[in-house]
C-alpha atoms as a PDB file:
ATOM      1  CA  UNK A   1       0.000   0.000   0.000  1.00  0.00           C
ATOM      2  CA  UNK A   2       3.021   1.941   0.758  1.00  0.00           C
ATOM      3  CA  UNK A   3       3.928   1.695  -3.082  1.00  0.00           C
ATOM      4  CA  UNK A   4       0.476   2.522  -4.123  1.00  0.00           C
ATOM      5  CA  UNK A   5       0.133   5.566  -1.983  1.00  0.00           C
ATOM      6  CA  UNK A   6       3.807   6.847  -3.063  1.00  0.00           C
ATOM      7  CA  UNK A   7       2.700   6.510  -6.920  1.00  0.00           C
ATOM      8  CA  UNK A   8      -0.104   8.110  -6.360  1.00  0.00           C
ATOM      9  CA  UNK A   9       1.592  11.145  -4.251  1.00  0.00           C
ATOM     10  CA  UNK A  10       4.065  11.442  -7.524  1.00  0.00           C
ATOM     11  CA  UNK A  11       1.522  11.011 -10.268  1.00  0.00           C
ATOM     12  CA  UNK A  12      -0.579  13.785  -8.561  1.00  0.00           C
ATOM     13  CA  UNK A  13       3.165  15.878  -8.427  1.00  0.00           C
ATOM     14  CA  UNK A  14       3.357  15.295 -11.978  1.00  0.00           C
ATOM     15  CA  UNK A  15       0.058  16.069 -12.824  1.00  0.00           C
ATOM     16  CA  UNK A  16      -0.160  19.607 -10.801  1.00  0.00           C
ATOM     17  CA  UNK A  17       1.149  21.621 -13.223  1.00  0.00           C
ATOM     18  CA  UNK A  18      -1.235  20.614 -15.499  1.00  0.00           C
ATOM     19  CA  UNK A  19      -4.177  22.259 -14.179  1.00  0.00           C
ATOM     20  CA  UNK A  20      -2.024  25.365 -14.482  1.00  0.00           C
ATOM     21  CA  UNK A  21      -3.828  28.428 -15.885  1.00  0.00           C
ATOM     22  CA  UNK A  22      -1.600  30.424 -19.031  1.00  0.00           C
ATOM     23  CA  UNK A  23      -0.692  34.479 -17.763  1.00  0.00           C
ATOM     24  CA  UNK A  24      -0.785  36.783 -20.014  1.00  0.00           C
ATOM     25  CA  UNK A  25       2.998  36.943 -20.928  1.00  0.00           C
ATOM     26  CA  UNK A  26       3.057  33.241 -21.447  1.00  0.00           C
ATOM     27  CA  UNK A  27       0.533  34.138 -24.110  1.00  0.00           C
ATOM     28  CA  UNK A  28       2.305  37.015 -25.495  1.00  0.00           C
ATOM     29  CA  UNK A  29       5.769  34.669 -25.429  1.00  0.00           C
ATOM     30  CA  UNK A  30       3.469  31.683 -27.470  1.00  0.00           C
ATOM     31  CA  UNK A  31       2.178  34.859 -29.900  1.00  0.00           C
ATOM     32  CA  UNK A  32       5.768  35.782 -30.407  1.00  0.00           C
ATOM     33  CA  UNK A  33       7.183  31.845 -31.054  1.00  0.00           C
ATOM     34  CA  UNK A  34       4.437  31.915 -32.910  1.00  0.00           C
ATOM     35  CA  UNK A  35       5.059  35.334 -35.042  1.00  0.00           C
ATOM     36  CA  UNK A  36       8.634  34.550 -35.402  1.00  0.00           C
ATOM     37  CA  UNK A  37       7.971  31.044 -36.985  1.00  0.00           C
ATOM     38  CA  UNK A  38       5.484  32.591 -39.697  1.00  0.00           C
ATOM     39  CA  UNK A  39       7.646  35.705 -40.089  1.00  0.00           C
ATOM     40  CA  UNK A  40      10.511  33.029 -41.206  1.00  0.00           C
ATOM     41  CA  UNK A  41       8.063  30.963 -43.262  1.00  0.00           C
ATOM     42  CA  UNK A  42       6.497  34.418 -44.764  1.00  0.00           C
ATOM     43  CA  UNK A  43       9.841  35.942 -45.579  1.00  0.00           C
ATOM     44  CA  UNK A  44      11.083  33.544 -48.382  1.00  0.00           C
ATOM     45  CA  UNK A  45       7.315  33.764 -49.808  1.00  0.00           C
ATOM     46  CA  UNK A  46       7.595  37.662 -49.883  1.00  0.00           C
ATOM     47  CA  UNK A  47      11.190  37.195 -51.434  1.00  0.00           C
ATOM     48  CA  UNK A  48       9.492  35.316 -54.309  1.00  0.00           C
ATOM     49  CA  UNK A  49       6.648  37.386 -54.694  1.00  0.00           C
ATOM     50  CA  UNK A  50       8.911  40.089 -55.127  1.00  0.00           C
ATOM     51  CA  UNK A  51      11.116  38.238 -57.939  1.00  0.00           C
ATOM     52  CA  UNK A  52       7.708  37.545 -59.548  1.00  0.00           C
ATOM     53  CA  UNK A  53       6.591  40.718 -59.462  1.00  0.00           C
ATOM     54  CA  UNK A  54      10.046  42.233 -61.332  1.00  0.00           C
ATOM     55  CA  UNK A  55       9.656  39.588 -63.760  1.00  0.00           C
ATOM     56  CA  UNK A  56       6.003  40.802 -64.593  1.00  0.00           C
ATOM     57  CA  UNK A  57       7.333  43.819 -64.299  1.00  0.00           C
ATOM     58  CA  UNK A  58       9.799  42.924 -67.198  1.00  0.00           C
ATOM     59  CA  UNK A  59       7.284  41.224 -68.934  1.00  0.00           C
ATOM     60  CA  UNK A  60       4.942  43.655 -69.833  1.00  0.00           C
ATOM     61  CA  UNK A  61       7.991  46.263 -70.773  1.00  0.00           C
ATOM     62  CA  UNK A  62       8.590  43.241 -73.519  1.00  0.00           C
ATOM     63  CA  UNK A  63       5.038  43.077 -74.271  1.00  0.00           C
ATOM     64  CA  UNK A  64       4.887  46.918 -74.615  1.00  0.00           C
ATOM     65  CA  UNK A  65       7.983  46.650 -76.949  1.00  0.00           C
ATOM     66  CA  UNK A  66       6.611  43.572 -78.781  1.00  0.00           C
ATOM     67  CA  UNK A  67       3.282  45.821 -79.295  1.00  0.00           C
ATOM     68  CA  UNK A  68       5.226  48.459 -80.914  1.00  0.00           C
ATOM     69  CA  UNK A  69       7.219  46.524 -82.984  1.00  0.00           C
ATOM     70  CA  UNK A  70       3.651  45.120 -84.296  1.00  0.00           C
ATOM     71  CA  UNK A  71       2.070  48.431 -84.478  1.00  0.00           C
ATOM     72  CA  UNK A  72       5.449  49.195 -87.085  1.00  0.00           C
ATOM     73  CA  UNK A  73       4.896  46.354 -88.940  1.00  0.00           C
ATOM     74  CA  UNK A  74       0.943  46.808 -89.357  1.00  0.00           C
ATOM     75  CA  UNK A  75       2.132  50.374 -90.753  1.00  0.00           C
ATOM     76  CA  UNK A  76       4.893  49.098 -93.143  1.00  0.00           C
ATOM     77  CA  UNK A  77       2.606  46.204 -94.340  1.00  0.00           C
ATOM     78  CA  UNK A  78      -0.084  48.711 -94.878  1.00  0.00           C
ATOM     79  CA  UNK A  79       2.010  51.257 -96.766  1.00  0.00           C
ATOM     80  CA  UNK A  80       3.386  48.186 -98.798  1.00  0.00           C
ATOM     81  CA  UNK A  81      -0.338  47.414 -99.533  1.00  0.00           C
ATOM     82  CA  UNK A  82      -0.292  50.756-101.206  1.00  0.00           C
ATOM     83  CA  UNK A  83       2.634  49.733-103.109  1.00  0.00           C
ATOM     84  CA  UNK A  84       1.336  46.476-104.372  1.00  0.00           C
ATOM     85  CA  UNK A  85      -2.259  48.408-105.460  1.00  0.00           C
ATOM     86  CA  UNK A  86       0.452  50.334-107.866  1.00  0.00           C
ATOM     87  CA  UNK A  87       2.256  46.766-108.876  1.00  0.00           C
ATOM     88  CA  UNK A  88      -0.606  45.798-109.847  1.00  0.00           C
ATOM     89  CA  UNK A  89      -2.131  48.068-111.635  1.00  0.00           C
ATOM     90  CA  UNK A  90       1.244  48.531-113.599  1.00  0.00           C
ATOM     91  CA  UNK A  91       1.399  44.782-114.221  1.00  0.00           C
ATOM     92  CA  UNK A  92      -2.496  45.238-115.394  1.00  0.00           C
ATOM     93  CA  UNK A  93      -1.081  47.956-118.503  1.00  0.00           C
ATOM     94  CA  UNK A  94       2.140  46.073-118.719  1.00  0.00           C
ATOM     95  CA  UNK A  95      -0.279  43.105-119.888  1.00  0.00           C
ATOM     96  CA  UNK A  96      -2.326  45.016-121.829  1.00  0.00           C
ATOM     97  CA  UNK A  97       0.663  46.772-123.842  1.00  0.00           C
ATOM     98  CA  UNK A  98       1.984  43.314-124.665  1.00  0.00           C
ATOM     99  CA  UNK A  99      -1.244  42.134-125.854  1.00  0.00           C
ATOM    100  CA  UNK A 100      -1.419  44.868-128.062  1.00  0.00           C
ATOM    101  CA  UNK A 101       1.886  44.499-129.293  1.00  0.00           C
ATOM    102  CA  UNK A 102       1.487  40.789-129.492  1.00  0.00           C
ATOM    103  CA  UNK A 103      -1.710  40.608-130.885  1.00  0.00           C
ATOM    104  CA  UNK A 104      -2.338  43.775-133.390  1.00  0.00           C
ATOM    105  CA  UNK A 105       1.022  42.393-135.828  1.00  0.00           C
ATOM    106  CA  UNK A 106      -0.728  38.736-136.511  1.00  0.00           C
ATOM    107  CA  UNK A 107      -4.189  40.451-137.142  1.00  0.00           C
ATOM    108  CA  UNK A 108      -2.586  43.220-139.669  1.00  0.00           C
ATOM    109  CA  UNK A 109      -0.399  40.553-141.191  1.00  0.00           C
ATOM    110  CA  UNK A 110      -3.861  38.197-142.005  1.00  0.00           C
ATOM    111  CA  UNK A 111      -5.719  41.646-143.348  1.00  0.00           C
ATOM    112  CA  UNK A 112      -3.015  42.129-145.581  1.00  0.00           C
ATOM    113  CA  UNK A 113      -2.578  38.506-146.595  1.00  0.00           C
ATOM    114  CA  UNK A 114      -6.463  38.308-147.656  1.00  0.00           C
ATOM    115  CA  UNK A 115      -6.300  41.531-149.218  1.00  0.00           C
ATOM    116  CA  UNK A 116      -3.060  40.313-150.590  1.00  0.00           C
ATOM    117  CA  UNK A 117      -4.762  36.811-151.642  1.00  0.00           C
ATOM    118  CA  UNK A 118      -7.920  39.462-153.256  1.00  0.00           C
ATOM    119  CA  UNK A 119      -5.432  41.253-155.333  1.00  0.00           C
ATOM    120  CA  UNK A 120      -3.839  38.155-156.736  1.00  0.00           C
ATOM    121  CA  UNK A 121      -7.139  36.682-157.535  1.00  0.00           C
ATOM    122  CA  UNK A 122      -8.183  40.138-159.163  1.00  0.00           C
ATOM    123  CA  UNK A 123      -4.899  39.901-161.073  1.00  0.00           C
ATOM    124  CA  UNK A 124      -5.770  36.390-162.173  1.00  0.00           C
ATOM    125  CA  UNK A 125      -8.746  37.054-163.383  1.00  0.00           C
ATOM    126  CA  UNK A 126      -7.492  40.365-165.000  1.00  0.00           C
ATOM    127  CA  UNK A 127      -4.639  38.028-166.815  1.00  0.00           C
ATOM    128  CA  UNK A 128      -7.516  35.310-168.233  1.00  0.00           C
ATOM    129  CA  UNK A 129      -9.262  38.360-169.479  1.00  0.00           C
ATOM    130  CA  UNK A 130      -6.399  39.472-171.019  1.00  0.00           C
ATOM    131  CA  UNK A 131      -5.563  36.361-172.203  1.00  0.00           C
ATOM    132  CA  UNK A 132      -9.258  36.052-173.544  1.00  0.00           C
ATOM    133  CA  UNK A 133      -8.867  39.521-174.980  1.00  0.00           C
ATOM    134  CA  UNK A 134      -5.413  38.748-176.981  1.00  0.00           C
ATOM    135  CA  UNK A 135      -6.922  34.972-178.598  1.00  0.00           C
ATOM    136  CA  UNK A 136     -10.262  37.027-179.249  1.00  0.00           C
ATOM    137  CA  UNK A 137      -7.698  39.616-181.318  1.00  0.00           C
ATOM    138  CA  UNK A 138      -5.902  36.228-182.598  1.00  0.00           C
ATOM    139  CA  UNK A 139      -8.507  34.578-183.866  1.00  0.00           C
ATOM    140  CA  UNK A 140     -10.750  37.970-184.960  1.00  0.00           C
ATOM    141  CA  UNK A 141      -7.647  39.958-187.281  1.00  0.00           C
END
């Protein structure tokens, strides 16, 4: 019984301090542990956020460049546009000028080859007549 009462004497020891009620600066020293562990877990965060931040940062002075360099192009596309419009429409005369020339020499050449062909079958004939006329002399002295 001896044992049993000196267990329960030391068990009752070790379990006084239990029942203890937390002061105010315990709780303040807990808030602080406590502050100081999510200050060092918030720190490297903040450090990153940061980083990300420049690089957005950086970002959008590329996209800002990048826009530019589009709004250029848009303008030099556009003004070669223009340029084209007057290709074009030179290629359009250019093609027409080489029809002409291309097609106007074949179509005088067959007008004078049937009026060519018309003479020589007016000279024909003319030459039977006159052949006509000269046995008609021949055969009428």
């Amino acid at each position: 019984m001896k044992n049993v009462l000196l267990l329960s004497i030391l068990l009752c020891a070790i379990a006084g301090p239990a029942f203890g009620e937390l002061t105010l600066e315990d709780l303040d020293k807990i808030r602080l542990i406590i502050k100081e562990e999510i200050e060092d877990e918030v720190n490297p965060i903040r450090g990153e956020i940061s980083s990300i931040k420049e690089d957005v940062a950086s970002l959008e002075e590329s996209v800002v460049s990048i826009e530019k360099s589009v709004a250029s192009l848009n303008v030099n596309v556009a003004s070669l546009s223009g340029r084209m419009d007057g290709v074009e429409k030179q290629i359009t005369w250019l093609m027409a000028i080489i029809i002409v020339a291309v097609g106007i020499p074949p179509v005088i050449v067959a007008w004078r080859s049937r009026k060519d062909r018309e003479q020589d079958k007016r000279i024909e004939e003319l030459a039977r007549e006159i052949e006509a006329l000269k046995q008609q002399r021949i055969v009428n002295p």
